[in-house]
PDB file of N, CA and C in Angstrom:
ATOM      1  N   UNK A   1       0.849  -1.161   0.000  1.00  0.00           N
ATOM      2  CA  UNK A   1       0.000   0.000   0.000  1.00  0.00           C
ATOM      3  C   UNK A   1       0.901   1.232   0.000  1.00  0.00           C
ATOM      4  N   UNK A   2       1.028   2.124  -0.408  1.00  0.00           N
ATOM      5  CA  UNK A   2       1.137   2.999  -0.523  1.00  0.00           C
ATOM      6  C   UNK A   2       0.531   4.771  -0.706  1.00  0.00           C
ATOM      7  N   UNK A   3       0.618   5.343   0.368  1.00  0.00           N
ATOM      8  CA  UNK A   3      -0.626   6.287   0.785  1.00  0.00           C
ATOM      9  C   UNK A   3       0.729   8.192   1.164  1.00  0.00           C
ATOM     10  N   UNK A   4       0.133   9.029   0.896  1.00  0.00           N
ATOM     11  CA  UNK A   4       0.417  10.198   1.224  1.00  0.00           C
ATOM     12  C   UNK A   4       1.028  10.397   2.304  1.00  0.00           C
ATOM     13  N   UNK A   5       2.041  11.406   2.818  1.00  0.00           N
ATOM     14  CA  UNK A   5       1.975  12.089   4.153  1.00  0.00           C
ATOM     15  C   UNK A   5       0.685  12.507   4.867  1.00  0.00           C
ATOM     16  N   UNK A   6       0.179  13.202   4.003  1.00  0.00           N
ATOM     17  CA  UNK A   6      -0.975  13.550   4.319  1.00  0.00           C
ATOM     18  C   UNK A   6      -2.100  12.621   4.507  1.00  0.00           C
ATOM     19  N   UNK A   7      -2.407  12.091   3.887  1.00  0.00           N
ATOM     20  CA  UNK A   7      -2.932  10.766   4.254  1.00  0.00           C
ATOM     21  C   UNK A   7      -2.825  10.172   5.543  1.00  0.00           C
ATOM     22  N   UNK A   8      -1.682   9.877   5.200  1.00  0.00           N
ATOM     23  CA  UNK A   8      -1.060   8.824   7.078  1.00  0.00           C
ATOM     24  C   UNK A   8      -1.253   9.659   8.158  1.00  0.00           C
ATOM     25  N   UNK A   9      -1.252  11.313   7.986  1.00  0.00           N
ATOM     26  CA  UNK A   9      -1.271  11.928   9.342  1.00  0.00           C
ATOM     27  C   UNK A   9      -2.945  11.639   9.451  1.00  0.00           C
ATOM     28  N   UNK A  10      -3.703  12.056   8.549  1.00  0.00           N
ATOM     29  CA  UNK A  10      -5.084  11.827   8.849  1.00  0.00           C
ATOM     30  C   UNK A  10      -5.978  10.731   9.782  1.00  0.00           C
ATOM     31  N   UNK A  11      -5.140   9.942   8.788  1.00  0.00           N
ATOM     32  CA  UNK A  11      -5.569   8.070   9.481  1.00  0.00           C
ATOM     33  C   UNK A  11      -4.755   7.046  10.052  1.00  0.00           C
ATOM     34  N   UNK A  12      -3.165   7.489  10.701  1.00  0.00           N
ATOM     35  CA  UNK A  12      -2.470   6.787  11.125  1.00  0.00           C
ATOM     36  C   UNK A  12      -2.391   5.616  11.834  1.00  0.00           C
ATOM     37  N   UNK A  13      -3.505   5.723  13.231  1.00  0.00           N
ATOM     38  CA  UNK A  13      -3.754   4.506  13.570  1.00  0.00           C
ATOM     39  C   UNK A  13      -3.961   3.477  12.584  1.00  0.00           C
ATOM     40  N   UNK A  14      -5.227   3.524  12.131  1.00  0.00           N
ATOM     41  CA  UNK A  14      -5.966   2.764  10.757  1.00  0.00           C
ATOM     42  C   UNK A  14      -4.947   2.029  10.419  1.00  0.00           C
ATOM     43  N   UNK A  15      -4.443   2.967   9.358  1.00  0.00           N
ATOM     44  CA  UNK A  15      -2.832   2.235   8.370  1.00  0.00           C
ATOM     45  C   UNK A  15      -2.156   1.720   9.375  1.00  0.00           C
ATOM     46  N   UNK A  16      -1.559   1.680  10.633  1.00  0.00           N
ATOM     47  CA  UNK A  16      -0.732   0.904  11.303  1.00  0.00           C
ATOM     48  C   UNK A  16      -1.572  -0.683  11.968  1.00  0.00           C
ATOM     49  N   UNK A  17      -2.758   0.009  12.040  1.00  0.00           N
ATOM     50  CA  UNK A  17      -3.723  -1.482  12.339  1.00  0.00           C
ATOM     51  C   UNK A  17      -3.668  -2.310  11.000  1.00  0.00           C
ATOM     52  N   UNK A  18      -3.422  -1.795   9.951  1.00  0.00           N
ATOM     53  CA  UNK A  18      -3.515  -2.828   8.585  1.00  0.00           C
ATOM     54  C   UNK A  18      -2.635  -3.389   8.424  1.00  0.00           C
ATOM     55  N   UNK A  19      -1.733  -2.229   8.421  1.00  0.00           N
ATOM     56  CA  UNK A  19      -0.242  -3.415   8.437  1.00  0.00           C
ATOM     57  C   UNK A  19      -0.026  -4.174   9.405  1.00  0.00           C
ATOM     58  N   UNK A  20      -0.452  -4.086  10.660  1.00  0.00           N
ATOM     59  CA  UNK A  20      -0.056  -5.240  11.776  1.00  0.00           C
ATOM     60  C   UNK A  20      -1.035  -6.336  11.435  1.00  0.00           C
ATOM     61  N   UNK A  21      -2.192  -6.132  10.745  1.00  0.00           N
ATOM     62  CA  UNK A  21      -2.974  -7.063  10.310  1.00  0.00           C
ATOM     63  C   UNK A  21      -3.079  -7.734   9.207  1.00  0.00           C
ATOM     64  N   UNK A  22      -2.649  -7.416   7.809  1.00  0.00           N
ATOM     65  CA  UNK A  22      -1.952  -8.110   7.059  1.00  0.00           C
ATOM     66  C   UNK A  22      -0.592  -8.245   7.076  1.00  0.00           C
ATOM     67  N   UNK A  23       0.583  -7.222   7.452  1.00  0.00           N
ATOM     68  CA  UNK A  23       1.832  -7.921   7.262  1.00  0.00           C
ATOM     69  C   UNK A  23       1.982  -7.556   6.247  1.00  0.00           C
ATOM     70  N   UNK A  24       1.865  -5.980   5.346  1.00  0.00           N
ATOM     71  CA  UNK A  24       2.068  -5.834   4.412  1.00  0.00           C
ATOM     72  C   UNK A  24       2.653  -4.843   4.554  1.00  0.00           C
ATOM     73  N   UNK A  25       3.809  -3.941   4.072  1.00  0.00           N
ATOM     74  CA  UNK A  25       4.738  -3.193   4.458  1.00  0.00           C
ATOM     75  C   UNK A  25       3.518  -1.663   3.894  1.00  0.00           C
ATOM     76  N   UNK A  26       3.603  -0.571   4.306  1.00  0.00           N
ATOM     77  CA  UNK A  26       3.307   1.098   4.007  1.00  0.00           C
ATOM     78  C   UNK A  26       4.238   1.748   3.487  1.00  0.00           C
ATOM     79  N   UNK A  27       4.451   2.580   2.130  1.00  0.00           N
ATOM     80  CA  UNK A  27       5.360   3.049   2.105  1.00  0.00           C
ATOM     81  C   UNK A  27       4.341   4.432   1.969  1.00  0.00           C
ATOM     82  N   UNK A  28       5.133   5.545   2.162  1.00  0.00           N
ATOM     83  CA  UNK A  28       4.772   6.523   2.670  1.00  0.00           C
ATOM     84  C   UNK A  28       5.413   7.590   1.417  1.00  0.00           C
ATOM     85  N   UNK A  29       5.031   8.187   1.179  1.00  0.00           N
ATOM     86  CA  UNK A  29       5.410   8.766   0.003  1.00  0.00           C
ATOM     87  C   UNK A  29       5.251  11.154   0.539  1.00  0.00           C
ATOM     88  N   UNK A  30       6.256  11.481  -0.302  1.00  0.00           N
ATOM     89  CA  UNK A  30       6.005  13.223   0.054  1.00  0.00           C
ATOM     90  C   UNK A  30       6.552  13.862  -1.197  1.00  0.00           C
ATOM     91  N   UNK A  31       5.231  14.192  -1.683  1.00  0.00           N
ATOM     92  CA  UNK A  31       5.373  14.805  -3.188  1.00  0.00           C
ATOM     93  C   UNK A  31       6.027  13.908  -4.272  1.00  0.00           C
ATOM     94  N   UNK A  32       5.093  12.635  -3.746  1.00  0.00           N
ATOM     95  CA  UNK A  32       5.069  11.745  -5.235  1.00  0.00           C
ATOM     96  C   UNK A  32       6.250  11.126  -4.618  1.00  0.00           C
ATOM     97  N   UNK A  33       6.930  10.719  -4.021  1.00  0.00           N
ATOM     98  CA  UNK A  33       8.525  10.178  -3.786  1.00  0.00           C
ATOM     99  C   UNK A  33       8.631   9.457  -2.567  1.00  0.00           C
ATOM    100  N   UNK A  34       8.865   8.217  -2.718  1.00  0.00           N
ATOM    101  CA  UNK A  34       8.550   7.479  -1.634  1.00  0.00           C
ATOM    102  C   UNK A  34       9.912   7.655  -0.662  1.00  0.00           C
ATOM    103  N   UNK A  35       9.524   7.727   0.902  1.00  0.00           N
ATOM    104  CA  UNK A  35      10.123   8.106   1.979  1.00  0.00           C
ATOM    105  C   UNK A  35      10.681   7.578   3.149  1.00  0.00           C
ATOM    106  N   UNK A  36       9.752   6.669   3.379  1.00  0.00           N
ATOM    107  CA  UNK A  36       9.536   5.628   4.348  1.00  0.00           C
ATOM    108  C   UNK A  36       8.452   4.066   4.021  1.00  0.00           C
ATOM    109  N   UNK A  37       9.166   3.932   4.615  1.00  0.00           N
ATOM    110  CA  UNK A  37       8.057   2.365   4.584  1.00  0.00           C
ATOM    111  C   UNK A  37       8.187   1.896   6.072  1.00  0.00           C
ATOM    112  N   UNK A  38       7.312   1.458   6.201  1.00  0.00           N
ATOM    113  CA  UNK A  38       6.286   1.223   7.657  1.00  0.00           C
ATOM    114  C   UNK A  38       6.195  -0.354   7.173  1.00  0.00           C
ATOM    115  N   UNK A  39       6.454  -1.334   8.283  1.00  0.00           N
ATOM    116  CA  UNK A  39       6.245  -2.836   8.288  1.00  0.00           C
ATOM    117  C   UNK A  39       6.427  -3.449   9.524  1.00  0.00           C
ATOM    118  N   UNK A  40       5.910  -4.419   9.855  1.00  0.00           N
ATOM    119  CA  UNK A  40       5.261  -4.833  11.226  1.00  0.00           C
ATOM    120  C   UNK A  40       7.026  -5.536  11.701  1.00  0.00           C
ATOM    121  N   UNK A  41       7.247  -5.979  12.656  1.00  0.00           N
ATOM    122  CA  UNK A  41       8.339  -6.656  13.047  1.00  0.00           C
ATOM    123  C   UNK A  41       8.046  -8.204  13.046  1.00  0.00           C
ATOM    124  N   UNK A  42       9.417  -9.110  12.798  1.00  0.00           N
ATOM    125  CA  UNK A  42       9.374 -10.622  12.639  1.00  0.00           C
ATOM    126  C   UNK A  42       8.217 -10.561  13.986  1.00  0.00           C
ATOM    127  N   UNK A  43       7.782 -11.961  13.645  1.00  0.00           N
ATOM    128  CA  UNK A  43       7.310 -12.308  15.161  1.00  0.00           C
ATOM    129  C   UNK A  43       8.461 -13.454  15.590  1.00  0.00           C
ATOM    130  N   UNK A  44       8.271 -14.015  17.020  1.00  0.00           N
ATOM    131  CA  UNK A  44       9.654 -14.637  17.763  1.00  0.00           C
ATOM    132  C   UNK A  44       9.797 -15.401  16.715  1.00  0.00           C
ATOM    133  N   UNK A  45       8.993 -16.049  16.185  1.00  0.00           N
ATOM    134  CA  UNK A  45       9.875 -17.672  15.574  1.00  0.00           C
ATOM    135  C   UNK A  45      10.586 -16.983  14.673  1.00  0.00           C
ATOM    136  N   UNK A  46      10.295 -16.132  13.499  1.00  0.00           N
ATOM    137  CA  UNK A  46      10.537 -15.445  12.408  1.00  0.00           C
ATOM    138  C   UNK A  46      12.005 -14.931  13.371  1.00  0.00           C
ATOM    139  N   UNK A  47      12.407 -14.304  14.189  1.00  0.00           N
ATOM    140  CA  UNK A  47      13.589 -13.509  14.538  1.00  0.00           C
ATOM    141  C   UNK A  47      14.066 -15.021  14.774  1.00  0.00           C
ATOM    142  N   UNK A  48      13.964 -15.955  15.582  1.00  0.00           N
ATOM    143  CA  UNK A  48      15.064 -17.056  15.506  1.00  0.00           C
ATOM    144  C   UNK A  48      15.563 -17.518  14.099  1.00  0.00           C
ATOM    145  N   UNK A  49      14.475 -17.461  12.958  1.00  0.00           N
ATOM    146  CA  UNK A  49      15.306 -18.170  11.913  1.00  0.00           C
ATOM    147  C   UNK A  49      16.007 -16.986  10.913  1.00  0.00           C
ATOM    148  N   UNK A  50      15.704 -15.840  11.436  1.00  0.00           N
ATOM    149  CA  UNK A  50      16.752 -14.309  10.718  1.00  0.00           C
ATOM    150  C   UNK A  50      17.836 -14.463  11.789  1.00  0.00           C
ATOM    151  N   UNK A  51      17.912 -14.799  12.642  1.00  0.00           N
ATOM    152  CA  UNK A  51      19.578 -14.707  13.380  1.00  0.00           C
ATOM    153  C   UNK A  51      20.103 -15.584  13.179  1.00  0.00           C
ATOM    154  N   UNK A  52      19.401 -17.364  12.722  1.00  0.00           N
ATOM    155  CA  UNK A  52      20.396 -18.550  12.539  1.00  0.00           C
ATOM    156  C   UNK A  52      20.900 -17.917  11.012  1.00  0.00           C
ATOM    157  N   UNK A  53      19.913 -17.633  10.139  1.00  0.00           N
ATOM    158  CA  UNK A  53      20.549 -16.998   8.415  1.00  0.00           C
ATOM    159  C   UNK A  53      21.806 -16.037   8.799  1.00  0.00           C
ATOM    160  N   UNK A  54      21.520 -15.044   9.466  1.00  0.00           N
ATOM    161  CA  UNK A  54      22.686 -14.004   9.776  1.00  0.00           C
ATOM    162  C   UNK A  54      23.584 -14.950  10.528  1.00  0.00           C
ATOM    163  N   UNK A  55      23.513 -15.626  11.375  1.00  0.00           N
ATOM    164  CA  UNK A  55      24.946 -16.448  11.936  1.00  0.00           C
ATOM    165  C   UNK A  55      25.477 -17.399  11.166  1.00  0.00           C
ATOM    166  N   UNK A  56      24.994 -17.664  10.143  1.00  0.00           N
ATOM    167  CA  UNK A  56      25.734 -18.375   8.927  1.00  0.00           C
ATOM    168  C   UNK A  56      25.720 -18.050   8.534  1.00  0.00           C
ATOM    169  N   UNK A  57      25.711 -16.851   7.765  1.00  0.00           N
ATOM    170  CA  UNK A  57      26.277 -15.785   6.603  1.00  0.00           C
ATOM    171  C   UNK A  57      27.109 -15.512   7.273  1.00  0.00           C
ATOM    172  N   UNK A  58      27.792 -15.070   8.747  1.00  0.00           N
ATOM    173  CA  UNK A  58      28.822 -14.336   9.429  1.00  0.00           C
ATOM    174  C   UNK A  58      30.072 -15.579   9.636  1.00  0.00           C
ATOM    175  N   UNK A  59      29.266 -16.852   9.866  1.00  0.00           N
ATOM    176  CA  UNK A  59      30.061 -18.036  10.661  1.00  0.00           C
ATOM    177  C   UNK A  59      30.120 -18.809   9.507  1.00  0.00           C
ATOM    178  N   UNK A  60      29.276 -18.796   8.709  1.00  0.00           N
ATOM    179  CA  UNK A  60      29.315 -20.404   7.782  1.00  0.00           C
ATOM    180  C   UNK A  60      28.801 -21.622   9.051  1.00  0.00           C
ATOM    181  N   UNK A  61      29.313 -23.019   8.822  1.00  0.00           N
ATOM    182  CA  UNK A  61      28.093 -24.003   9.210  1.00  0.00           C
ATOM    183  C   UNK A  61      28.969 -24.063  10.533  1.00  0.00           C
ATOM    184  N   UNK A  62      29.413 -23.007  11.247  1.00  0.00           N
ATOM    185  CA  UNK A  62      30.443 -23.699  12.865  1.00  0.00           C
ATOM    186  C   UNK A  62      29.049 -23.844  13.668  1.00  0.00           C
ATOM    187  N   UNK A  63      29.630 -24.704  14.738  1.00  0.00           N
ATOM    188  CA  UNK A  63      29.014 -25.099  15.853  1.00  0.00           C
ATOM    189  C   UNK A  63      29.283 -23.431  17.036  1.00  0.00           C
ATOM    190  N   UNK A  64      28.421 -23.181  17.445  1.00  0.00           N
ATOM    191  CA  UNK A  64      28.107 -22.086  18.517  1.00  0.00           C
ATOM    192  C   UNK A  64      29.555 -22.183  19.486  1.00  0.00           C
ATOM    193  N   UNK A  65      30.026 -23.535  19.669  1.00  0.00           N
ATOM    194  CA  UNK A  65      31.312 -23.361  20.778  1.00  0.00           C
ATOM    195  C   UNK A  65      32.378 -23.327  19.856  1.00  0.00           C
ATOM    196  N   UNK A  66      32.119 -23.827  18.662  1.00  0.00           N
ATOM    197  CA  UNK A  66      33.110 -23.305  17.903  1.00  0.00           C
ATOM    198  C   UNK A  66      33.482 -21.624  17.440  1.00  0.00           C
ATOM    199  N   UNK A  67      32.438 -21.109  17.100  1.00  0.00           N
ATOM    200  CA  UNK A  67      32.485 -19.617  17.141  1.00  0.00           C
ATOM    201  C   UNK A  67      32.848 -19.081  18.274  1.00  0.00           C
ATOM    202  N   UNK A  68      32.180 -19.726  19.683  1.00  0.00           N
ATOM    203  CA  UNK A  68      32.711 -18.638  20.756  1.00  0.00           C
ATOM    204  C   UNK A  68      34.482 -19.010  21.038  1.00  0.00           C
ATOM    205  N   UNK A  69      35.131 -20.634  20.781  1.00  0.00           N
ATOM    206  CA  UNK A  69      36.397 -20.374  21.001  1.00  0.00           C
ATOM    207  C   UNK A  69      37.371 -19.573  20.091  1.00  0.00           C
ATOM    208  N   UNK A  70      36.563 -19.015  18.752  1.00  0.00           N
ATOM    209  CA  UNK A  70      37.320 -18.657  17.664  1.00  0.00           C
ATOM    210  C   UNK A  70      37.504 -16.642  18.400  1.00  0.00           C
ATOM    211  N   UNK A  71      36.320 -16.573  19.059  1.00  0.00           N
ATOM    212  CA  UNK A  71      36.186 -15.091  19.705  1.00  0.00           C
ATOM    213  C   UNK A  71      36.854 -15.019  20.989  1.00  0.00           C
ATOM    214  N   UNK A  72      37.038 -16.027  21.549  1.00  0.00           N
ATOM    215  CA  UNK A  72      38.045 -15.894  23.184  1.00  0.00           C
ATOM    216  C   UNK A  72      39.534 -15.357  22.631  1.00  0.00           C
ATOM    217  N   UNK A  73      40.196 -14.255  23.594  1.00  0.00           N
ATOM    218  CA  UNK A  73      40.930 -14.048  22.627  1.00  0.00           C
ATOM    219  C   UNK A  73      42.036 -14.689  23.948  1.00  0.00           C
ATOM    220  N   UNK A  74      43.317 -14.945  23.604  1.00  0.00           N
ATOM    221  CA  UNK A  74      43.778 -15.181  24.288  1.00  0.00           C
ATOM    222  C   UNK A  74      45.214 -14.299  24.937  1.00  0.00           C
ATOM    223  N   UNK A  75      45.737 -14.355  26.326  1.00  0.00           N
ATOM    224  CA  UNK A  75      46.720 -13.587  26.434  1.00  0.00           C
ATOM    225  C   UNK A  75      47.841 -13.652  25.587  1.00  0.00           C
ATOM    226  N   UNK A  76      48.927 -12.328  25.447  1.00  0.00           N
ATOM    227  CA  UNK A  76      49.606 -12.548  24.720  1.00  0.00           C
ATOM    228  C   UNK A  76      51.091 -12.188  25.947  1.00  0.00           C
ATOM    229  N   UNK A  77      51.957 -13.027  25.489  1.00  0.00           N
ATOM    230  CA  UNK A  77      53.302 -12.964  26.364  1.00  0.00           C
ATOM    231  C   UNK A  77      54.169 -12.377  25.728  1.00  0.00           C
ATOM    232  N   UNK A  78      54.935 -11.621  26.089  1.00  0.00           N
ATOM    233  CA  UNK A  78      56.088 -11.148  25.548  1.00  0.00           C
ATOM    234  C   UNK A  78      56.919 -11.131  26.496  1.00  0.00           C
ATOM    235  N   UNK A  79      58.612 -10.581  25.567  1.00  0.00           N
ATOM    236  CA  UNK A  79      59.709 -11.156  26.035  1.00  0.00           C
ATOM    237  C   UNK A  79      59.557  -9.928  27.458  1.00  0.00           C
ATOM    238  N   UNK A  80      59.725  -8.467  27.147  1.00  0.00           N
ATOM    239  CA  UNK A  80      59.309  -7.718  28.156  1.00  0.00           C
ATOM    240  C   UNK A  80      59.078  -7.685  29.479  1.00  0.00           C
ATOM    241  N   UNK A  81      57.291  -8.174  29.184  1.00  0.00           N
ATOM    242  CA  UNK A  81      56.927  -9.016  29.891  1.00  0.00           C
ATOM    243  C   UNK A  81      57.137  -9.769  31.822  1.00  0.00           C
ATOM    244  N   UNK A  82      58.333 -10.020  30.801  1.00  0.00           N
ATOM    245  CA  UNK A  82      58.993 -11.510  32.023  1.00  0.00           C
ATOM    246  C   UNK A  82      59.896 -10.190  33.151  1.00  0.00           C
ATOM    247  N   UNK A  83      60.404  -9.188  32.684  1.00  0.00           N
ATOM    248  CA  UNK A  83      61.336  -8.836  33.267  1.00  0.00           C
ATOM    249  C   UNK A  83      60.047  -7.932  34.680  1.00  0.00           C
ATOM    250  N   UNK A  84      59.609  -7.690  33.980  1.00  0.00           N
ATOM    251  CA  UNK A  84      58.403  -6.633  34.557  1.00  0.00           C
ATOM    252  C   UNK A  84      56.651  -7.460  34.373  1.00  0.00           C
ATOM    253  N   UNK A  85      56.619  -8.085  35.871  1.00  0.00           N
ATOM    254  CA  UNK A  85      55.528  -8.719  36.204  1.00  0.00           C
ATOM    255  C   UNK A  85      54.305  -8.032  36.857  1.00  0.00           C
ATOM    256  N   UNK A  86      54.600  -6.699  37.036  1.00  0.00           N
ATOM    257  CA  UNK A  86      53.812  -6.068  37.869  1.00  0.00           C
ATOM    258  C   UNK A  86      52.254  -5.843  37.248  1.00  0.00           C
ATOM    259  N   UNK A  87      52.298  -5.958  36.276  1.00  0.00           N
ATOM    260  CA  UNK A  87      50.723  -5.821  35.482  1.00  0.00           C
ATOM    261  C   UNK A  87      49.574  -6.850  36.493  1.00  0.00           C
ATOM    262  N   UNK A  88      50.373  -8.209  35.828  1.00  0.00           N
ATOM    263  CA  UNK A  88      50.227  -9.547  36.517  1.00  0.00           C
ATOM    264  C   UNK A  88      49.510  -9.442  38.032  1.00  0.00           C
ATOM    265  N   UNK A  89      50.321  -8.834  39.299  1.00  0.00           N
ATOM    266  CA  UNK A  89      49.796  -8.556  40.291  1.00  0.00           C
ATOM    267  C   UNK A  89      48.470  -7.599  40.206  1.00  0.00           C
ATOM    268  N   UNK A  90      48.439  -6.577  39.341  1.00  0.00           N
ATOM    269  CA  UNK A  90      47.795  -5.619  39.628  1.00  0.00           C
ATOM    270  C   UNK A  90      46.334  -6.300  39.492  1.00  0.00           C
ATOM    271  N   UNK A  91      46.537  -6.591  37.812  1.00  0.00           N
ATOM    272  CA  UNK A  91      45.147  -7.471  37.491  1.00  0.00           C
ATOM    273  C   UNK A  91      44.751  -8.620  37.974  1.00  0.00           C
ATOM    274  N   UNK A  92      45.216  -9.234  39.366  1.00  0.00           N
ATOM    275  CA  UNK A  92      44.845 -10.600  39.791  1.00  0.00           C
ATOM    276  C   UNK A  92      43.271 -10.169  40.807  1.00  0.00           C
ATOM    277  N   UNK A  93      42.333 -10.473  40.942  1.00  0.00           N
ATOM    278  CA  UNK A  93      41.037 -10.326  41.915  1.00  0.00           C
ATOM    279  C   UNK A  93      41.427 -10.214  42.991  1.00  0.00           C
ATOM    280  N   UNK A  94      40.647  -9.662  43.843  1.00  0.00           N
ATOM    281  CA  UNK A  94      40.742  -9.369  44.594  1.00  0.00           C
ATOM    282  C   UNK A  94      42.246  -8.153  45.486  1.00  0.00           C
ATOM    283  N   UNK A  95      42.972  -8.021  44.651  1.00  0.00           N
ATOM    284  CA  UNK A  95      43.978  -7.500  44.914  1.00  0.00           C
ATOM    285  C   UNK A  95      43.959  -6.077  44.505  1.00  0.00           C
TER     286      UNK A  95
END
């Protein structure tokens, strides 16, 4: 559907009750030129299977503990380091 500024200010509720009721996107148009488009949000199941698509477009087919060990990052040692431990103390808990 596609309807006016003017329009939509008139009858806004309305048009937002239609689209939540069919699921059909509004685009909104100002002086002939479309502006916006108005469309209802996934519902839950719909957002679980848009984040598994987006986590395999980002990951390809890894397993979830596989991605999170690929993101743990791990410390790095240097020669430095060894001479000068004091970091070491600072960042230990509780200390």
């Amino acid at each position: 559907m596609v309807i006016s500024k003017g329009k939509l200010k008139a009858k806004m509720l309305e048009y937002f009750r239609e689209v939540e009721r069919t699921g059909e996107p509004l685009i909104v148009t100002d002086h002939g030129r479309s502006v916006l488009e108005i469309r209802p949000l996934p519902q839950s199941g719909a957002k679980a299977e848009i984040l598994a698509k987006l986590r395999t477009q980002l990951f390809g087919n890894k397993t979830a503990d596989s991605i999170e060990s690929d993101l743990v990052m791990e410390p790095v040692w240097r020669e430095e380091d060894e001479a000068d431990d004091s970091w070491w103390t600072r960042s230990k808990p509780g200390t």
